[in-house]
Protein backbone atom coordinates (compact mmCIF):
# COMPACT_ATOMS: atom_id res chain seq x y z
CA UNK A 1 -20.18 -32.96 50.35
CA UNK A 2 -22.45 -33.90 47.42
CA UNK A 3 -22.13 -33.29 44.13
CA UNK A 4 -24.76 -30.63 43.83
CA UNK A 5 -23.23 -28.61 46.57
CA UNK A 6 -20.19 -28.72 44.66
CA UNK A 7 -22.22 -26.96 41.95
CA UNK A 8 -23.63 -24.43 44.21
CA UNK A 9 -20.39 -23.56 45.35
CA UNK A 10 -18.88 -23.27 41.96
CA UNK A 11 -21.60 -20.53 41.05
CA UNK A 12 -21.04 -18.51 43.76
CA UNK A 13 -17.56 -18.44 43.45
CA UNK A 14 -16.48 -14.90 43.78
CA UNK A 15 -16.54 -12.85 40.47
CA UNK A 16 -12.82 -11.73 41.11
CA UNK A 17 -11.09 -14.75 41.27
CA UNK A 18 -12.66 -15.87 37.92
CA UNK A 19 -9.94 -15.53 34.92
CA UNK A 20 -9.98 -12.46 33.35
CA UNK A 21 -9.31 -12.11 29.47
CA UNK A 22 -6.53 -10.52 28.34
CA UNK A 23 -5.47 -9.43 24.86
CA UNK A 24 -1.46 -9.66 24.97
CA UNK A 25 0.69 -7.53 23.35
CA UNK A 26 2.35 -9.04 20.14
CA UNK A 27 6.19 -9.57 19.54
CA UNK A 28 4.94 -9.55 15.72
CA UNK A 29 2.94 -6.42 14.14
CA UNK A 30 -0.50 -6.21 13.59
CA UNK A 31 -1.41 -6.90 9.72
CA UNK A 32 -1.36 -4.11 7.20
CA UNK A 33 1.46 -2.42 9.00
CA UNK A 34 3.70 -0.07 7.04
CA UNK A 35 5.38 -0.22 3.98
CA UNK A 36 6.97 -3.54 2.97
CA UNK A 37 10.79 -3.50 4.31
CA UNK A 38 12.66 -2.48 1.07
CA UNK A 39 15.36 -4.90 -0.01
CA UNK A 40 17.46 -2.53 -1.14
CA UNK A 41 18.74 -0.42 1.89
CA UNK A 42 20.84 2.03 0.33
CA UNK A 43 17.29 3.64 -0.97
CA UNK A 44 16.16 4.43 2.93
CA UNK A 45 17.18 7.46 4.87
CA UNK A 46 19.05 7.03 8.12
CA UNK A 47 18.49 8.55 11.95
CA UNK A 48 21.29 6.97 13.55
CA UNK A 49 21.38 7.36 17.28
CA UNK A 50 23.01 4.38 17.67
CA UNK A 51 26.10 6.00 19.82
CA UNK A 52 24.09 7.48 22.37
CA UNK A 53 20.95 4.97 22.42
CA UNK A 54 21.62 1.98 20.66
CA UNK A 55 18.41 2.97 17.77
CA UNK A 56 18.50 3.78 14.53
CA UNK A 57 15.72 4.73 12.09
CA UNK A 58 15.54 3.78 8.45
CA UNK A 59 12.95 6.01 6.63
CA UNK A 60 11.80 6.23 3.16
CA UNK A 61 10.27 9.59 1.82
CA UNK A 62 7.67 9.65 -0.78
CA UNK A 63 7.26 12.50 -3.00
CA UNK A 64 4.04 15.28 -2.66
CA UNK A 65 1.10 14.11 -4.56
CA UNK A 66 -2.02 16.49 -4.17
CA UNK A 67 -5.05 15.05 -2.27
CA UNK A 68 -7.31 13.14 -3.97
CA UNK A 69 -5.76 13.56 -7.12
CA UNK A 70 -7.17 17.24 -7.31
CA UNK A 71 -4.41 19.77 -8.44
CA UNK A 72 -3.82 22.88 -6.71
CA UNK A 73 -5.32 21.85 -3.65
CA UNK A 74 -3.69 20.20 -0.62
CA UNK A 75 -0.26 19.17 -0.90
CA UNK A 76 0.37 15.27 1.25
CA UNK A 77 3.52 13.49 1.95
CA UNK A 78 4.19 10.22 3.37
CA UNK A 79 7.03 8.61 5.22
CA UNK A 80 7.22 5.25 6.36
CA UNK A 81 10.02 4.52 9.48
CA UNK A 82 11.61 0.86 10.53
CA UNK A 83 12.90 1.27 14.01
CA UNK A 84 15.97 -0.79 15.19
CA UNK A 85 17.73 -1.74 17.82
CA UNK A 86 21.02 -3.46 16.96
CA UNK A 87 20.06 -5.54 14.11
CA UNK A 88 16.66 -6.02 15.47
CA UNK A 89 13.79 -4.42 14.07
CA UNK A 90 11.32 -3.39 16.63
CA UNK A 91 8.96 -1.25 15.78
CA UNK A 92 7.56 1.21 12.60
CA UNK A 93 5.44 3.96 12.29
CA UNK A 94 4.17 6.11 9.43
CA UNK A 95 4.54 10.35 9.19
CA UNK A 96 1.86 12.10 6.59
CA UNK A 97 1.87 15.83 6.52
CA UNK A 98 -0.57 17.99 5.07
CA UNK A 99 0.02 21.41 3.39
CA UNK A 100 -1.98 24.34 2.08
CA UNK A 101 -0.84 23.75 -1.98
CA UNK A 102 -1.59 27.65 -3.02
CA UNK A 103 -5.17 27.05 -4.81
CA UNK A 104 -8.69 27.56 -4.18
CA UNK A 105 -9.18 25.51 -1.16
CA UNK A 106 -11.67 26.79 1.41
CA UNK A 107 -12.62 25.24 5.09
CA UNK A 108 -15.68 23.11 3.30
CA UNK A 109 -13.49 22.49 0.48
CA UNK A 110 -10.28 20.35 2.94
CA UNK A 111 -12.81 18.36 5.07
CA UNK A 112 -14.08 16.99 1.44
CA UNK A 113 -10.58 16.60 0.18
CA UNK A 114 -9.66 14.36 3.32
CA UNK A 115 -13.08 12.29 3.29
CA UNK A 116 -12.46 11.38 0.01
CA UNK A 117 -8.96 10.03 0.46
CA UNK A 118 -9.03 6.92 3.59
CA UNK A 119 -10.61 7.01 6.25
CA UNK A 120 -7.65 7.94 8.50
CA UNK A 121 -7.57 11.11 6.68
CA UNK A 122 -11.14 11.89 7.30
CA UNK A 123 -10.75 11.03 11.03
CA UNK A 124 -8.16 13.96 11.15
CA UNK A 125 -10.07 16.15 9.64
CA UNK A 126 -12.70 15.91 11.56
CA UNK A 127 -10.99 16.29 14.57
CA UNK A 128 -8.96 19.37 13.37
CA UNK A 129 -11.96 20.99 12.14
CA UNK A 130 -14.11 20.61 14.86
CA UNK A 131 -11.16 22.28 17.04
CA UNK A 132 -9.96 24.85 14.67
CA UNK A 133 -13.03 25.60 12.38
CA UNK A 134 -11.09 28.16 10.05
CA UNK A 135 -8.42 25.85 9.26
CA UNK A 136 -7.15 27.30 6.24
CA UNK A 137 -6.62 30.47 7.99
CA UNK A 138 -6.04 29.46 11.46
CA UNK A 139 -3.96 27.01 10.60
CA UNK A 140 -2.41 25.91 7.70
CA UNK A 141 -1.06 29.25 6.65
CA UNK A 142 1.77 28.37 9.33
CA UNK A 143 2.80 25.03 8.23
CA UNK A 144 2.16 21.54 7.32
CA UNK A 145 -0.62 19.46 9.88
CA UNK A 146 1.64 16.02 10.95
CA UNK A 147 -0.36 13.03 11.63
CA UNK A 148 1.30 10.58 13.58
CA UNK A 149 -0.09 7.08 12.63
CA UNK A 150 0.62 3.36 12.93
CA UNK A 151 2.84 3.30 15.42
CA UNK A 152 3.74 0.13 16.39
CA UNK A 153 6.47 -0.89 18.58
CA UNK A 154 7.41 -4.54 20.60
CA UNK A 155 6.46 -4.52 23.69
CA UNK A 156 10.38 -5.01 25.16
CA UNK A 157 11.35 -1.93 23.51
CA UNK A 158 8.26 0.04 24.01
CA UNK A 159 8.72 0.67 27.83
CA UNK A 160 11.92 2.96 27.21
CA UNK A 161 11.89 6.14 25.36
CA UNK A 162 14.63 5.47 22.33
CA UNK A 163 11.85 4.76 19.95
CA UNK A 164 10.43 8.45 20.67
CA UNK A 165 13.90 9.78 19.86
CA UNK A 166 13.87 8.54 16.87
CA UNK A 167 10.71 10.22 16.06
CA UNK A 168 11.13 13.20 17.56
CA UNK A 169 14.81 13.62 15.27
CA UNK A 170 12.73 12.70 12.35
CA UNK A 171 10.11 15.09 12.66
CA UNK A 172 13.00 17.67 13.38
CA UNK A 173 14.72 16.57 10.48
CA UNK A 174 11.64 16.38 7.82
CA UNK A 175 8.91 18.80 8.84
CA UNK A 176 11.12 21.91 10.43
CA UNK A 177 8.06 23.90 9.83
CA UNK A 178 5.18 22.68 10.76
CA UNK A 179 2.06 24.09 12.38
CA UNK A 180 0.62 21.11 14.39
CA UNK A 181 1.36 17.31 15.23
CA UNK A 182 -1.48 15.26 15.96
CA UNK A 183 -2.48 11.69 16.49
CA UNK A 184 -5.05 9.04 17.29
CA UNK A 185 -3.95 7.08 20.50
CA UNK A 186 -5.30 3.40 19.54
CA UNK A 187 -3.85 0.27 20.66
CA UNK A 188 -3.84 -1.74 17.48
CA UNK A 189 -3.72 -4.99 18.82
CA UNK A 190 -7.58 -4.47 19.64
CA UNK A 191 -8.73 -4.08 16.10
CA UNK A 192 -11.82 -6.33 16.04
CA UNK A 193 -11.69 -7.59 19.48
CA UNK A 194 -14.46 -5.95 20.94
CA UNK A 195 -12.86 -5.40 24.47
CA UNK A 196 -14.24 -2.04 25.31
CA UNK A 197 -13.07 -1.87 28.62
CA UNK A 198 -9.49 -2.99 28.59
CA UNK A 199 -9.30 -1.16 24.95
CA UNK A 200 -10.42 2.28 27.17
CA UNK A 201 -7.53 1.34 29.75
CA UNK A 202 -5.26 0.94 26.84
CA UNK A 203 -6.02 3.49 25.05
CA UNK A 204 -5.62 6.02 28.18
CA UNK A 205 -2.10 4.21 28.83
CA UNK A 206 -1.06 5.13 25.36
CA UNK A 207 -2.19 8.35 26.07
CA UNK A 208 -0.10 8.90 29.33
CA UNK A 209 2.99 7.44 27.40
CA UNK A 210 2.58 10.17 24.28
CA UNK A 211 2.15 12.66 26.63
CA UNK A 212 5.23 11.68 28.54
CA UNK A 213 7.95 10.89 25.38
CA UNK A 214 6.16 13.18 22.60
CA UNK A 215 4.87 16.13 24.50
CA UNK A 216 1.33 15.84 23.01
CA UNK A 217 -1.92 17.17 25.12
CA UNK A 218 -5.39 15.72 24.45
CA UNK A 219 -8.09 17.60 23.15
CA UNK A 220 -10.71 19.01 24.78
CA UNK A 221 -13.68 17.66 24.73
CA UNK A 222 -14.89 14.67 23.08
CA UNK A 223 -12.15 14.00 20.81
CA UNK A 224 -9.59 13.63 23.85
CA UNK A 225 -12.04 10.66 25.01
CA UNK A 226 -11.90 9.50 21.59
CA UNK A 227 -7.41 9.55 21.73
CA UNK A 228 -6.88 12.28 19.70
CA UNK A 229 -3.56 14.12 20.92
CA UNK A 230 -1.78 17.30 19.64
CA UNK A 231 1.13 19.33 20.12
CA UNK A 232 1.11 23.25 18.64
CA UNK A 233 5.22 23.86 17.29
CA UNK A 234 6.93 26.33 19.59
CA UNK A 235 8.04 28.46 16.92
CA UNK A 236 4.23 29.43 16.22
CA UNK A 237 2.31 28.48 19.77
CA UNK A 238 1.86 32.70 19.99
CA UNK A 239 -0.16 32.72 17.02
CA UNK A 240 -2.09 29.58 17.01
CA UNK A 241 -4.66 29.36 19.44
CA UNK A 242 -5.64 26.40 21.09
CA UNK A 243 -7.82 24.08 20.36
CA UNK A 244 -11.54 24.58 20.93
CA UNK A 245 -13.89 22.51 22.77
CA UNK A 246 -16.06 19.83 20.90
């Protein structure tokens, strides 16, 4: 057989047994995760489920601060969680609630507040606008919004559910009464790589697992395509109605 059969052969080779790319999963988090690990451990907060699952959380609570800077309107909190196994530390995510801070805010007037602050604050409030338009009455009147974001855990420790204890005590813990937990299901070892398709297969894995360990529900509509998850606190799912459809 000739060279230029060779050739021919080679480009018909069939599509599927080409090599695929694949973006792995990283023992090491993305950049720009979290708070730098404090030195100083005696200033963190503990979740110690280390006798019945071998992980323990180290937290460190910030103090309120009013969005934006602008007094009397909404009231923000952040806490920033190292998750551990043993010694080990596998994973971190970040907790920011959002409460109603007593003052003149109106529905117009919180969409503004979050745009102004990052851009993962105007993501949220676009998404819990568009499914509860009166927020600040529909709402916020029954406790603190909790966005879920960051979360980042190694792939070994990822497949079992201790790392959603942990969370799940935390938010017990913290934010006893809140109205609504959300989040944004994105696999953040595709930032920048431009893999729509395996990002979309990701994303709905993610999606499956929060749904599984963290009892969220996507929303309807367009923003569930887009990952964003919730989960309505039992002690006010009567009153709050559910989502709307985008």
């Amino acid at each position: 057989m000739g060279a230029a059969s060779s050739y021919a052969d080679a480009a018909n080779w069939p599509r599927k047994h080409m090599k695929k790319p694949r973006i792995r999963r990283s023992d090491t988090p993305p950049s720009g995760m979290g708070a730098p690990f404090p030195s100083h451990l005696k200033s963190l907060r503990e979740i110690d489920l280390r006798a019945s699952i071998g992980f323990l959380g180290r937290y460190r609570k910030y103090p309120r601060a009013w969005l934006a800077e602008v007094p009397d309107s909404i009231y923000k909190r952040h806490i920033y969680c190292w998750l551990f196994s043993g010694d080990e530390a596998v994973g971190t995510f970040e907790l920011i609630d959002f409460d109603d801070g007593g003052g003149w805010v109106e529905d117009d007037d919180f969409w503004q507040l979050m745009d102004s602050h990052s851009n993962s604050t105007m993501e949220l409030a676009e998404a819990v606008t568009k499914a509860w338009p009166e927020i600040m009455s529909s709402l916020l009147p029954y406790g603190p919004i909790i966005l879920i974001d960051r979360l980042w855990v190694k792939p070994g420790s990822a497949r079992r559910s201790e790392w959603a204890a942990i969370l799940r005590r935390l938010i017990e813990v913290e934010f006893k009464f809140y109205s609504v937990i959300t989040l944004k299901a994105f696999p953040l070892e595709f930032e920048g790589a431009g893999k729509q398709r395996l990002f979309a297969r990701r994303r709905r894995a993610l999606m499956r697992l929060y749904s599984r360990e963290l009892g969220m529900r996507p929303f309807p509509g367009t923003l569930g395509k887009m990952g964003w998850m919730y989960s309505i606190a039992p002690r006010v799912a009567d009153v709050i109605k559910e989502p709307e459809t985008s």
